[in-house]
C-alpha atoms as a PDB file:
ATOM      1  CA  UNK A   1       0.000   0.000   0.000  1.00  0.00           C
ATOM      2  CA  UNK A   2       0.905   3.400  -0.585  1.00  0.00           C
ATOM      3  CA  UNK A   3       0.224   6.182   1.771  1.00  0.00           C
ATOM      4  CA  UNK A   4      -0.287  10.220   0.258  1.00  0.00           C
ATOM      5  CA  UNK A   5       0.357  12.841   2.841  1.00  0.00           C
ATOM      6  CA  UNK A   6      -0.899  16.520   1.772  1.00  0.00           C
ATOM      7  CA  UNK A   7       0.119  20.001   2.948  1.00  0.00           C
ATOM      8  CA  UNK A   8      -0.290  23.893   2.461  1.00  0.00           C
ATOM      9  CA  UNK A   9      -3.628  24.259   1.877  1.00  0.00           C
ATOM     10  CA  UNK A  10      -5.361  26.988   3.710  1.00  0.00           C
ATOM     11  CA  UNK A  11      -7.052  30.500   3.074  1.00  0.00           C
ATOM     12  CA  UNK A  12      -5.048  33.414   0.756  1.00  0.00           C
ATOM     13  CA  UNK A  13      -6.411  36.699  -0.992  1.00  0.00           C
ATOM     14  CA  UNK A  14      -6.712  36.881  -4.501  1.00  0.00           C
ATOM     15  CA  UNK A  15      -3.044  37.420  -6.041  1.00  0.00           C
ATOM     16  CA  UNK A  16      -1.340  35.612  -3.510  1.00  0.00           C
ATOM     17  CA  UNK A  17       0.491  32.382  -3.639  1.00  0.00           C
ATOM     18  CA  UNK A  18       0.667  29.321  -2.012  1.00  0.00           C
ATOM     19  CA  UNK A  19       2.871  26.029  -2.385  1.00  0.00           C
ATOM     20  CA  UNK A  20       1.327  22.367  -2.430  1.00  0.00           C
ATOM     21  CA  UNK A  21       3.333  19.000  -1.105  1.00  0.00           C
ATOM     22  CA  UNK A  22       2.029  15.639  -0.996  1.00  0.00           C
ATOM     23  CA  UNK A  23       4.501  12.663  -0.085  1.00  0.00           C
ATOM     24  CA  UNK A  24       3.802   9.241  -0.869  1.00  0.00           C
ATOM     25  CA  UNK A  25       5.330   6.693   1.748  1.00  0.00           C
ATOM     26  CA  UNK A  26       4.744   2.829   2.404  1.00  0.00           C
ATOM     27  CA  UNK A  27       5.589  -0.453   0.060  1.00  0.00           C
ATOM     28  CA  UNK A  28       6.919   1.707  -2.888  1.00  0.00           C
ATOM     29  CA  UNK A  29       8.957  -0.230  -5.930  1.00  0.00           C
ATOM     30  CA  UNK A  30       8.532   2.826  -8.178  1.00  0.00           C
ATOM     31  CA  UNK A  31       6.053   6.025  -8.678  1.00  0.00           C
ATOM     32  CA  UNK A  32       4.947   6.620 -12.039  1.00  0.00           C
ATOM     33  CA  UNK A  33       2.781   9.407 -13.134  1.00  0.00           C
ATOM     34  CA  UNK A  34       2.170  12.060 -10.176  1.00  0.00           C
ATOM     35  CA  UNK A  35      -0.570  14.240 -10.242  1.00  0.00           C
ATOM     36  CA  UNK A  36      -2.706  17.418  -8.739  1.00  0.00           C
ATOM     37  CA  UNK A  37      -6.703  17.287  -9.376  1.00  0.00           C
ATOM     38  CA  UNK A  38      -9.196  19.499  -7.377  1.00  0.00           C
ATOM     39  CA  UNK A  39     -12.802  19.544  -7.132  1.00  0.00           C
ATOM     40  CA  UNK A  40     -15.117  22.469  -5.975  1.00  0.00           C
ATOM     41  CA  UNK A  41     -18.784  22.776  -4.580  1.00  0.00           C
ATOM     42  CA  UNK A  42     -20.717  21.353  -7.289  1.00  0.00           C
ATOM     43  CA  UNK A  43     -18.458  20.364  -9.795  1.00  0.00           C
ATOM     44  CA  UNK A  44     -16.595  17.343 -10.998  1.00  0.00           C
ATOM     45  CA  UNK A  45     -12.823  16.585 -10.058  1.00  0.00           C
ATOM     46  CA  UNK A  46     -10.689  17.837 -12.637  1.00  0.00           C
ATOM     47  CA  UNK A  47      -7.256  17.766 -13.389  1.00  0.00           C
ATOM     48  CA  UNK A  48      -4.967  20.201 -12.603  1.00  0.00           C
ATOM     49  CA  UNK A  49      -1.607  19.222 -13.024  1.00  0.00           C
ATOM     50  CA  UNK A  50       0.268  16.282 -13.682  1.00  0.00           C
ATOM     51  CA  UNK A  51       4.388  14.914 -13.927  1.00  0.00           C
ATOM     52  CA  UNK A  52       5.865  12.029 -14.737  1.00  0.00           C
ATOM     53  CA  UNK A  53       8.624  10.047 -13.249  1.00  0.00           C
ATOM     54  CA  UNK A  54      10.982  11.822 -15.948  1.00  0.00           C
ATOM     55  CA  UNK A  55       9.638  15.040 -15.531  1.00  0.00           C
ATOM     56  CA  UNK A  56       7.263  15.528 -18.649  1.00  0.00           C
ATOM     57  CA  UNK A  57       4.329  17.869 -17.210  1.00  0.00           C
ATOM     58  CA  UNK A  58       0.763  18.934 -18.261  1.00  0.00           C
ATOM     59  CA  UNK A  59      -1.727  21.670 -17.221  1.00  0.00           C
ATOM     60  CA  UNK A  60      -5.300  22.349 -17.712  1.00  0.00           C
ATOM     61  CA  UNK A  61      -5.715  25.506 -19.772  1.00  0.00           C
ATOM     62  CA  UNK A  62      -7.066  27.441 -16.554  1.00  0.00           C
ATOM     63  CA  UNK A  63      -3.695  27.438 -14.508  1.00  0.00           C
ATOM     64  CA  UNK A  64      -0.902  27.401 -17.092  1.00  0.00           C
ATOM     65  CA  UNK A  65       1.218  30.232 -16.804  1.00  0.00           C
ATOM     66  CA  UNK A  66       0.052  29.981 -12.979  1.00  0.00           C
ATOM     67  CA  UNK A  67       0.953  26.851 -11.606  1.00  0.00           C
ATOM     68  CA  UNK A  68       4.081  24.959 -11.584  1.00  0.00           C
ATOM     69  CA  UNK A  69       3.950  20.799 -10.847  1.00  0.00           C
ATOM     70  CA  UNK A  70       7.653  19.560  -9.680  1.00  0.00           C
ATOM     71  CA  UNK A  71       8.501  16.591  -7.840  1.00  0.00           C
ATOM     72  CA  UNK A  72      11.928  15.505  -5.996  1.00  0.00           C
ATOM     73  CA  UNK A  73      11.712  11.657  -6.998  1.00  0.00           C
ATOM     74  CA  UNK A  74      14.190  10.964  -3.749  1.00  0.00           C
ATOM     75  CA  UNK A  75      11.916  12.129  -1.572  1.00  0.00           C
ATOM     76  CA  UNK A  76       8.870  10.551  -2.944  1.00  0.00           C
ATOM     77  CA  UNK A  77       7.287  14.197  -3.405  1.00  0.00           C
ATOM     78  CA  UNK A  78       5.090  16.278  -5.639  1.00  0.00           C
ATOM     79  CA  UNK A  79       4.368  19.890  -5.497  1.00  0.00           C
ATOM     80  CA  UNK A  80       2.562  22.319  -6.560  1.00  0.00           C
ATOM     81  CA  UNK A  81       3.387  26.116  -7.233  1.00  0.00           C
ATOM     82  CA  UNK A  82       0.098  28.175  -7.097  1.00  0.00           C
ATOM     83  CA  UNK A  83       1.085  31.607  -7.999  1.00  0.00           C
ATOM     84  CA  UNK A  84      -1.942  34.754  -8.881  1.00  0.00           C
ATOM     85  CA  UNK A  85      -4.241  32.653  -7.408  1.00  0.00           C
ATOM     86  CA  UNK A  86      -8.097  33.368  -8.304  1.00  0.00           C
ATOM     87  CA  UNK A  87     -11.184  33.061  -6.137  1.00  0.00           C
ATOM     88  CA  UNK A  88     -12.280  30.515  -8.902  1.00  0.00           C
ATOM     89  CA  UNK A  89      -8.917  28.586  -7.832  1.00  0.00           C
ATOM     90  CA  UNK A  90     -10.909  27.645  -4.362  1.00  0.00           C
ATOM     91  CA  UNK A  91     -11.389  23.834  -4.516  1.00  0.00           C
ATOM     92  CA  UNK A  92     -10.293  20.749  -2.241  1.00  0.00           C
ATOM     93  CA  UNK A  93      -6.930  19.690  -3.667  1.00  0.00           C
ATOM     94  CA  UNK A  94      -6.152  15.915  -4.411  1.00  0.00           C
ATOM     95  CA  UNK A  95      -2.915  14.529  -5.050  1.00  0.00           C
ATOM     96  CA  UNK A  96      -2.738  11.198  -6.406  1.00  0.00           C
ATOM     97  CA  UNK A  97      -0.299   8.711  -7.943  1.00  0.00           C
ATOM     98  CA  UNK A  98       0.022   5.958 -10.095  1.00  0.00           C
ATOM     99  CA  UNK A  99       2.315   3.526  -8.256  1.00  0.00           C
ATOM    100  CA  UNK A 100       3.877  -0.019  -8.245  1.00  0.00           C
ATOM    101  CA  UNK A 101       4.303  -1.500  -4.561  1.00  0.00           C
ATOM    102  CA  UNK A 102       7.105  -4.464  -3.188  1.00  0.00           C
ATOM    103  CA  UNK A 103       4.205  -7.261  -4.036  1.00  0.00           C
ATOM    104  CA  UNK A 104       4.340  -5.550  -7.641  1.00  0.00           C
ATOM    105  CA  UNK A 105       1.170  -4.507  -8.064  1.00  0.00           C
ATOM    106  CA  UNK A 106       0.127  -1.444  -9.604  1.00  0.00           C
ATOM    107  CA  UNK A 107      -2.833   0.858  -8.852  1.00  0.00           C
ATOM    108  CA  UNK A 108      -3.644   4.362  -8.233  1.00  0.00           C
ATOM    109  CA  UNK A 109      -3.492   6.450  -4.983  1.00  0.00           C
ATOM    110  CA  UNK A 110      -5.280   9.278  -3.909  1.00  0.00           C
ATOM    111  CA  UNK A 111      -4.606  12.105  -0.644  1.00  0.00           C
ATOM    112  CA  UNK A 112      -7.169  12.877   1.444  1.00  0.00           C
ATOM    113  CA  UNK A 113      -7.421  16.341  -0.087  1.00  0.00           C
ATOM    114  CA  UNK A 114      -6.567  19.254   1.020  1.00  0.00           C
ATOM    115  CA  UNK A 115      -8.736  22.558   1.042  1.00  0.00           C
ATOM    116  CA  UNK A 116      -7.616  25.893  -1.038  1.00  0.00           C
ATOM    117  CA  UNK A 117      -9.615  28.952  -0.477  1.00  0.00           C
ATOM    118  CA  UNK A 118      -8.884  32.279  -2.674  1.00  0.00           C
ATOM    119  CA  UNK A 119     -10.493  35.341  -0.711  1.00  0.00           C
ATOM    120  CA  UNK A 120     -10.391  38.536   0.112  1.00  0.00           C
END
């Protein structure tokens, strides 16, 4: 099993920035695709940023130029740079990875999410 841990959520006024981590721990063999999805009141999840193990990344149309998905592949990490953020930006925050574990099996993993509110 793999285990996502989330952090840096919280409240920040439109403009502002704030930084994402989410670290996967427990039987890892190796982490493929890492990723950043958020859902808001009343809407679906939708993706928001994704990287793979060799650091290829894609963005949904609404944050590039915005955000900025890295990860640090020794620390089993992703992150996520949320700079001019928007009030429309205000979602729960999911990270989630594609991963194969010790017994070799493969699946996906999800974080609890993690809540982002833009306000002034």
């Amino acid at each position: 099993q793999v285990q996502l841990v989330e952090s840096g959520g919280g409240l920040v006024q439109p403009g502002g920035s704030l930084r994402l981590s989410c670290e996967a721990s427990g039987s890892i063999f190796v982490l493929y695709a890492m990723g950043w999805y958020r859902q808001a009141p009343g809407k679906q999840r939708e993706l928001v940023a994704s990287i793979t193990s060799a650091g290829n990344t894609n963005y949904a149309d609404s944050v590039k130029g915005r955000f900025t998905i890295s990860r640090d592949n020794t620390k089993n990490t992703v992150y996520l740079q949320m700079n001019s953020l928007k009030p429309e930006d205000t979602a729960v925050y999911y990270c989630r990875t594609d991963a194969r574990t010790t017994d070799w099996a493969r699946r996906e993993y999800w974080g609890p999410g993690n809540q982002v509110t833009v306000s002034s």
